[in-house]
N, C-alpha and C. Protein backbone atom coordinates (compact mmCIF):
# COMPACT_ATOMS: atom_id res chain seq x y z
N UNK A 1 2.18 -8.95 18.53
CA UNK A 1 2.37 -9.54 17.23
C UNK A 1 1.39 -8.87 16.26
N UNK A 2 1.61 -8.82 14.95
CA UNK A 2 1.11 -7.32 14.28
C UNK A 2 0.01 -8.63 13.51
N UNK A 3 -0.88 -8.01 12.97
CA UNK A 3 -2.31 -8.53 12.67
C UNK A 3 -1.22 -9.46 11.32
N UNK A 4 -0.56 -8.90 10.05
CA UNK A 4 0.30 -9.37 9.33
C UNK A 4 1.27 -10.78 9.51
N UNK A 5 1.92 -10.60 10.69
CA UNK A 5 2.91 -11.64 11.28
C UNK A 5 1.74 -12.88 11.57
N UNK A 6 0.36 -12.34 12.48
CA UNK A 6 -0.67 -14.03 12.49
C UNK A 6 -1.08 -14.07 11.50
N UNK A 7 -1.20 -13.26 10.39
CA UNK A 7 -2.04 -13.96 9.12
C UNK A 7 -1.14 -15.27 8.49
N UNK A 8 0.09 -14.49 8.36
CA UNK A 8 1.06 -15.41 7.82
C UNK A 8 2.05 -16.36 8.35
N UNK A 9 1.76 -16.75 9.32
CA UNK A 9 1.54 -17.85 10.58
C UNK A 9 0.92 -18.53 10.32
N UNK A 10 -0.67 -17.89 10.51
CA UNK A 10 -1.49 -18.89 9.91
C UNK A 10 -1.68 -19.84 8.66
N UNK A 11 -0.97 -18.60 8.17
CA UNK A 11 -0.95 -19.63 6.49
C UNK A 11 0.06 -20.77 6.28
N UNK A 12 1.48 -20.38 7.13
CA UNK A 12 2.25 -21.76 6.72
C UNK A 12 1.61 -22.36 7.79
N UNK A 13 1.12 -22.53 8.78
CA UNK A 13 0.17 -23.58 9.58
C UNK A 13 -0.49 -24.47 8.88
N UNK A 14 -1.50 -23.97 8.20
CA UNK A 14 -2.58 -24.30 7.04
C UNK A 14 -1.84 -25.25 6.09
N UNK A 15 -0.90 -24.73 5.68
CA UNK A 15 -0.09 -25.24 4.49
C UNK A 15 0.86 -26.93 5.26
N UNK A 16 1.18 -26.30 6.67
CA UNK A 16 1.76 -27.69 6.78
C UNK A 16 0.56 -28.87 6.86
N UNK A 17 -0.50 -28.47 7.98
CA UNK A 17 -1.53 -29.26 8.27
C UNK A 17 -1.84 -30.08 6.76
N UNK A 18 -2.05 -29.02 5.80
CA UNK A 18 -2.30 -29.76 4.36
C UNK A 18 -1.04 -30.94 3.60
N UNK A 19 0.11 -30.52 4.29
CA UNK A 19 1.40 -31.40 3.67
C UNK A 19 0.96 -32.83 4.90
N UNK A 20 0.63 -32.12 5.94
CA UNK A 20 0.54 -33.19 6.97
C UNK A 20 -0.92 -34.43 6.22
N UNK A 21 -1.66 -33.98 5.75
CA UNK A 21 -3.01 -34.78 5.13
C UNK A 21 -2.45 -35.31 4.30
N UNK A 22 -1.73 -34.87 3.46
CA UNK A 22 -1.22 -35.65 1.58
C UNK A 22 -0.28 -37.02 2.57
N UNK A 23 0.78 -36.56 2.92
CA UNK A 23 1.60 -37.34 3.58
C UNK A 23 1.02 -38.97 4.40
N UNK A 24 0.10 -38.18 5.47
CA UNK A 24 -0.54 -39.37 6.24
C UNK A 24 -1.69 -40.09 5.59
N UNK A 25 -2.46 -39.07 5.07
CA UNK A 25 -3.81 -39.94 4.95
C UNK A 25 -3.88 -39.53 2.87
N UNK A 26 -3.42 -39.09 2.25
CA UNK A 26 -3.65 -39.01 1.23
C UNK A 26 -2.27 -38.97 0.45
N UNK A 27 -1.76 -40.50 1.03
CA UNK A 27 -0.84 -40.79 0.25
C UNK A 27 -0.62 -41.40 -1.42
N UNK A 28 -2.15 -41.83 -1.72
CA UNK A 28 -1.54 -42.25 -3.02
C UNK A 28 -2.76 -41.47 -3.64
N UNK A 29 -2.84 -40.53 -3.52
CA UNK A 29 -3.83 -39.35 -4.31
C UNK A 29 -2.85 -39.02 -5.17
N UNK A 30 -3.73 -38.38 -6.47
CA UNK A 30 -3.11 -37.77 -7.45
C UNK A 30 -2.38 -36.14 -7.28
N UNK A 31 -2.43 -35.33 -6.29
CA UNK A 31 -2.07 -34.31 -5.70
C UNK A 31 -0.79 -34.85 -4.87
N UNK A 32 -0.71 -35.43 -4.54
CA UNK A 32 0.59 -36.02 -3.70
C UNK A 32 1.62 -36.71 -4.81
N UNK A 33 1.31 -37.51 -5.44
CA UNK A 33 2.26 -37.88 -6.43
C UNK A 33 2.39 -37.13 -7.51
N UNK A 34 1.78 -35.89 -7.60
CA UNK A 34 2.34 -34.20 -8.48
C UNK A 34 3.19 -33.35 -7.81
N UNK A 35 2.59 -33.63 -6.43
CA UNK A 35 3.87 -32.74 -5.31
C UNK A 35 5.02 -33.06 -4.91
N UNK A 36 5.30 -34.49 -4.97
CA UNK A 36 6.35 -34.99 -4.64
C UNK A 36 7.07 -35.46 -5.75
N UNK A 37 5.64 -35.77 -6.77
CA UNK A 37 6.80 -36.10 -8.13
C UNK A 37 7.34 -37.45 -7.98
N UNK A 38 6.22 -38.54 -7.17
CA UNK A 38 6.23 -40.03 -6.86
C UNK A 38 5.11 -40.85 -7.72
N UNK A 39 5.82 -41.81 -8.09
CA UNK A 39 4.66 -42.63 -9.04
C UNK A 39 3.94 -43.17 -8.31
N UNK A 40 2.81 -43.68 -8.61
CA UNK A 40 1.25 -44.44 -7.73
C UNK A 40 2.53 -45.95 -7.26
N UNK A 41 2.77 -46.41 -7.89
CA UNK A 41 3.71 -47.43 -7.58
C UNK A 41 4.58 -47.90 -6.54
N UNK A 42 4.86 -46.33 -6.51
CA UNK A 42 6.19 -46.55 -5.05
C UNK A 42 5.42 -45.71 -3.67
N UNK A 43 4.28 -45.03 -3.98
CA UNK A 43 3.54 -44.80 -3.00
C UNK A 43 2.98 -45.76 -2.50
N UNK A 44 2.63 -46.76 -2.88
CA UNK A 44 1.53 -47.34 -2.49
C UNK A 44 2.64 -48.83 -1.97
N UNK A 45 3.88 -48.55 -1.80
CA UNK A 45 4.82 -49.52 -0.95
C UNK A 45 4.87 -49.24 0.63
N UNK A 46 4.36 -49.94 1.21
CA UNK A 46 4.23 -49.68 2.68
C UNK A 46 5.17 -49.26 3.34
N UNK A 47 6.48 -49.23 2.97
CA UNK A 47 7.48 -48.74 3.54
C UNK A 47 7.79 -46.78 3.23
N UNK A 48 6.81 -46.67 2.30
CA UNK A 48 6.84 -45.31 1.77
C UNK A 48 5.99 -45.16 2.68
N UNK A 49 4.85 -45.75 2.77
CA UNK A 49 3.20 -44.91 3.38
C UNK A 49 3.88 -44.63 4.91
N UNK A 50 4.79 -45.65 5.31
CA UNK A 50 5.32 -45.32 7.19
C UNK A 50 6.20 -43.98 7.11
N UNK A 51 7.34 -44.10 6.43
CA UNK A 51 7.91 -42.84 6.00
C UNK A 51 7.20 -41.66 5.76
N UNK A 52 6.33 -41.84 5.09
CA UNK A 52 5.37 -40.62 4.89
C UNK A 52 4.55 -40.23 5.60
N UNK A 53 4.21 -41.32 6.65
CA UNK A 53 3.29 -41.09 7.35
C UNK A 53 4.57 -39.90 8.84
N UNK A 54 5.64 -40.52 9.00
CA UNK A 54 6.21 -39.77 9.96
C UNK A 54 6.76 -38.57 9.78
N UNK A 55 6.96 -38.56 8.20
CA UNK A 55 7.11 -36.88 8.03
C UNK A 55 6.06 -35.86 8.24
N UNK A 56 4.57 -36.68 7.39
CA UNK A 56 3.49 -35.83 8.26
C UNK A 56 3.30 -35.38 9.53
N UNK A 57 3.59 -36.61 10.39
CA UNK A 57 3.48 -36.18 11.55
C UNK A 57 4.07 -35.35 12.16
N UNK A 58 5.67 -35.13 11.80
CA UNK A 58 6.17 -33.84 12.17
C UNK A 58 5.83 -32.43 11.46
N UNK A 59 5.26 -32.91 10.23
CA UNK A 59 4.44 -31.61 9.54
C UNK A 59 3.31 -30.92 10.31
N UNK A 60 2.95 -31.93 11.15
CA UNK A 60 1.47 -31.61 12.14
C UNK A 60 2.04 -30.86 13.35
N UNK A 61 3.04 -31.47 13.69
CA UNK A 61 3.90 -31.17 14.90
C UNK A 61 4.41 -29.69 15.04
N UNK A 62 5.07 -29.04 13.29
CA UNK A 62 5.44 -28.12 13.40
C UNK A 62 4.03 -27.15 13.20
N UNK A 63 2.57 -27.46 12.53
CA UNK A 63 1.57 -26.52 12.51
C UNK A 63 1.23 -26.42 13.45
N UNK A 64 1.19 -27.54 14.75
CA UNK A 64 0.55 -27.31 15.80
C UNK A 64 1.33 -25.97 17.07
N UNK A 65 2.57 -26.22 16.29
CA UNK A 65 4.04 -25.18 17.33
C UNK A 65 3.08 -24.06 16.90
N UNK A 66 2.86 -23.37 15.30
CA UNK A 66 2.58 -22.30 15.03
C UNK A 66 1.18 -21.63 15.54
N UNK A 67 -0.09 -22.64 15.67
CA UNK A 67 -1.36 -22.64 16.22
C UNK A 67 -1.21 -22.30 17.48
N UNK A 68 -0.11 -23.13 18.32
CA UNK A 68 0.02 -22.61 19.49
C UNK A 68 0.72 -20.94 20.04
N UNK A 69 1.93 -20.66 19.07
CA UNK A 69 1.89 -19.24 18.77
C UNK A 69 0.67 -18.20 18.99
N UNK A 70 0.15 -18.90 18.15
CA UNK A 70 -0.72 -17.74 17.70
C UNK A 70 -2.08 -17.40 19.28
N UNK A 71 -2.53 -18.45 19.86
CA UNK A 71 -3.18 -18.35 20.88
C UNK A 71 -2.35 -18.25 22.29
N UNK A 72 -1.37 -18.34 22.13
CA UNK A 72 -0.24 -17.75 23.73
C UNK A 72 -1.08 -16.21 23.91
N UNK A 73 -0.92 -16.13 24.94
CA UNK A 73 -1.34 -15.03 25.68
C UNK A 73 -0.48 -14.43 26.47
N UNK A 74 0.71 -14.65 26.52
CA UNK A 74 1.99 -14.49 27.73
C UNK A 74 2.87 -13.73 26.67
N UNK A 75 3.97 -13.55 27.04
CA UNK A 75 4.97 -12.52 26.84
C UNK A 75 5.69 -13.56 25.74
N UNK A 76 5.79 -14.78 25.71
CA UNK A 76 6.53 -15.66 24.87
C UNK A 76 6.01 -16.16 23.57
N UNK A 77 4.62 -15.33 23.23
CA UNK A 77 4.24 -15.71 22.31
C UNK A 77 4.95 -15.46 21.02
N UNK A 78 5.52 -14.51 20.58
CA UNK A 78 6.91 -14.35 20.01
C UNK A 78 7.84 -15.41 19.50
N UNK A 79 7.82 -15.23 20.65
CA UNK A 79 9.41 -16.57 20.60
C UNK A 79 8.58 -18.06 20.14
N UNK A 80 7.79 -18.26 20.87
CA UNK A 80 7.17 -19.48 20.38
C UNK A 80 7.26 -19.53 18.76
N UNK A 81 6.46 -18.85 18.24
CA UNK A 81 6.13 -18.41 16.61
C UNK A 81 7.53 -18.50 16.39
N UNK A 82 9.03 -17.86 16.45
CA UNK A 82 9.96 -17.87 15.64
C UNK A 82 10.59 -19.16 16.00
N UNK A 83 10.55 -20.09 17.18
CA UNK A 83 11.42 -21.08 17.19
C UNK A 83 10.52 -22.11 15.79
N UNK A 84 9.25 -22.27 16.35
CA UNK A 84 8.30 -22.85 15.05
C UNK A 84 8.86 -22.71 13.48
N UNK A 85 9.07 -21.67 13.05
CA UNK A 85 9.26 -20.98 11.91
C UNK A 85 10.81 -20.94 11.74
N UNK A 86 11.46 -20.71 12.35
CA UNK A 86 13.04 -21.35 12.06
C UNK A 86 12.76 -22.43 11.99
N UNK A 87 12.30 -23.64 12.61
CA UNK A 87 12.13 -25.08 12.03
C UNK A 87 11.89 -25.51 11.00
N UNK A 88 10.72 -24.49 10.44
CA UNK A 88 10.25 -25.00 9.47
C UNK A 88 11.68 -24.37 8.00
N UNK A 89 12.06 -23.11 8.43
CA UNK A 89 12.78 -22.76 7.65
C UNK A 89 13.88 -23.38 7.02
N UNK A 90 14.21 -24.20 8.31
CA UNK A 90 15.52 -25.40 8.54
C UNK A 90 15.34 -26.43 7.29
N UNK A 91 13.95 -26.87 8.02
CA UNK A 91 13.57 -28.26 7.47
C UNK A 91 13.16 -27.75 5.64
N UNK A 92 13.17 -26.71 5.53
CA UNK A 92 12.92 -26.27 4.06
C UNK A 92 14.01 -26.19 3.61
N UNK A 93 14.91 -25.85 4.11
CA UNK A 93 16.46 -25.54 3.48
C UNK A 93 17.06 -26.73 3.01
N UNK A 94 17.03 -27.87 3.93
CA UNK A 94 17.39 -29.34 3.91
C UNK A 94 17.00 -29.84 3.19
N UNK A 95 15.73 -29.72 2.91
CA UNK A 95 14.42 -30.25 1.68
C UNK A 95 15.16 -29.68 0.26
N UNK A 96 15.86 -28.62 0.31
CA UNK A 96 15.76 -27.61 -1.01
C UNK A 96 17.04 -28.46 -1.38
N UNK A 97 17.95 -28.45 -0.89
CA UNK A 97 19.93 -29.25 -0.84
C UNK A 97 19.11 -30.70 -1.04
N UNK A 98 18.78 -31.18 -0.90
CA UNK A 98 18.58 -32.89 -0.50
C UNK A 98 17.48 -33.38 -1.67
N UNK A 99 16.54 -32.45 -1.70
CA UNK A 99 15.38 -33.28 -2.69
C UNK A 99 14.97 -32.44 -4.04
N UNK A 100 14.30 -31.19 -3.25
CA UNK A 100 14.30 -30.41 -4.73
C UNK A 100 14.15 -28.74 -4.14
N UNK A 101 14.74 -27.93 -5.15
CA UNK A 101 14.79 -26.39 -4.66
C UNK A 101 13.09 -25.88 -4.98
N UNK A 102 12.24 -26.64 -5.07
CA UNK A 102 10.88 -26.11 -5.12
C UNK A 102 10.12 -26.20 -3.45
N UNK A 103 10.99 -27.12 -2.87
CA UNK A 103 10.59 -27.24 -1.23
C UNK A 103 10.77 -26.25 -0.41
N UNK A 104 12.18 -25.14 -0.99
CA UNK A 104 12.49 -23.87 -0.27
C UNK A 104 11.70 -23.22 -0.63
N UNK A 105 11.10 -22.94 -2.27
CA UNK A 105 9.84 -21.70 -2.40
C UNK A 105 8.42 -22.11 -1.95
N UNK A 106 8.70 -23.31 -1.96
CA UNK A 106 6.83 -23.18 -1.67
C UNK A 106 7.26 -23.19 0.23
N UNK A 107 7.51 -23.79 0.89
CA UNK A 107 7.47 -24.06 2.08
C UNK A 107 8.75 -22.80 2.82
N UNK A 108 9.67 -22.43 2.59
CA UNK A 108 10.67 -21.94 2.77
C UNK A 108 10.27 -20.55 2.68
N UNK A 109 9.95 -19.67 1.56
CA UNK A 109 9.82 -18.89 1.41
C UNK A 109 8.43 -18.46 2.01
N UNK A 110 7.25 -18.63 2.00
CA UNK A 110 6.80 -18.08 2.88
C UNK A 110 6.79 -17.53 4.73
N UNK A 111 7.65 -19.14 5.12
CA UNK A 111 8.15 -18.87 6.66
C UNK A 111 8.89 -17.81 6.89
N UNK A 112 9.71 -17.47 5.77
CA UNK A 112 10.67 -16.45 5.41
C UNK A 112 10.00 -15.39 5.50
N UNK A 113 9.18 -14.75 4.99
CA UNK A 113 8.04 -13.81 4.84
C UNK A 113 7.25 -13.59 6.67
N UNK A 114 7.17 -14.64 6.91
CA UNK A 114 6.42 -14.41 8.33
C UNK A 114 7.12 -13.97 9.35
N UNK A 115 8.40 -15.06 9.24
CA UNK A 115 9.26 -14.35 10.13
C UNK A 115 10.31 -12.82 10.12
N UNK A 116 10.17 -12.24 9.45
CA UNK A 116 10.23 -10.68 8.90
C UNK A 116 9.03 -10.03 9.52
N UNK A 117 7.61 -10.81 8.68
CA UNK A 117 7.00 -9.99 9.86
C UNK A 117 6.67 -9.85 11.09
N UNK A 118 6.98 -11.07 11.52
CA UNK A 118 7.36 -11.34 13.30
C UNK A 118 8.26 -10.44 13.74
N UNK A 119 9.53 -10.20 12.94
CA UNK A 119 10.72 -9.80 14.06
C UNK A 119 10.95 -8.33 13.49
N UNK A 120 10.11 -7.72 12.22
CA UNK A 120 10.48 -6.48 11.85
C UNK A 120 9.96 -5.46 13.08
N UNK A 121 8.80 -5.39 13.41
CA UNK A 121 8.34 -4.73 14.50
C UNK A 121 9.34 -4.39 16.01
N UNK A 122 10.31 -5.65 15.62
CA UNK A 122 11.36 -5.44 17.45
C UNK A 122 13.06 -4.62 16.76
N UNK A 123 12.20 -4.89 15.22
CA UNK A 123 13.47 -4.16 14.75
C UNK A 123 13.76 -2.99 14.86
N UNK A 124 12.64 -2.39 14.40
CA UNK A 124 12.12 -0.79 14.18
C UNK A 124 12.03 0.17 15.07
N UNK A 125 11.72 -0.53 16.28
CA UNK A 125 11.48 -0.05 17.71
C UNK A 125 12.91 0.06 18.42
């Protein structure tokens, strides 16, 4: 895996872990209700904070797929990283159709970027 493909691994990692914090534990911060574009009001309804809290958790779920990528030591480390990163790509696409097309560039488009540089190297060869 080329020094390029873990940087930018790492970064949508980083980036979910951080969606994973707003979501679970910094739900009615002023950064979360700019990102989502939710008033203090309907955040702070407990039925939002559970919801939010379980999307984080799969936000954690998918940084932890990519963290684990990145420290495989076996022949599957590869594959690990792109099943991760198609997920996330998925779950960005769905986000972009369903809520708002700013979920595909910020979250979407970089996975997009990583996984190019994941799979350009098996291309070339």
């Amino acid at each position: 895996m080329s020094i390029l493909a873990k940087f930018l691994i790492l970064l949508v990692a980083l980036e979910h872990f951080y969606i994973l914090y707003l979501e679970m534990y910094g739900t009615e911060s002023k950064t979360t209700q700019k990102m989502f574009n939710l008033d203090l009001e309907f955040l702070r309804d407990e039925r939002v904070k559970k919801m939010l809290g379980n999307q984080g958790l799969y936000n954690g779920f998918l940084a932890s797929g990519l963290i684990w990528s990145l420290i495989e030591a076996t022949e599957y480390q590869v594959q690990i990283a792109v099943f991760f990163i198609v997920c996330i790509i998925c779950a960005a696409f769905y986000g972009s159709v369903t809520v708002s097309k700013r979920i595909f560039i910020l979250q979407g488009v970089p996975a997009i970027l990583a996984l190019i540089a994941l799979l350009l190297p098996l291309l070339i060869s």
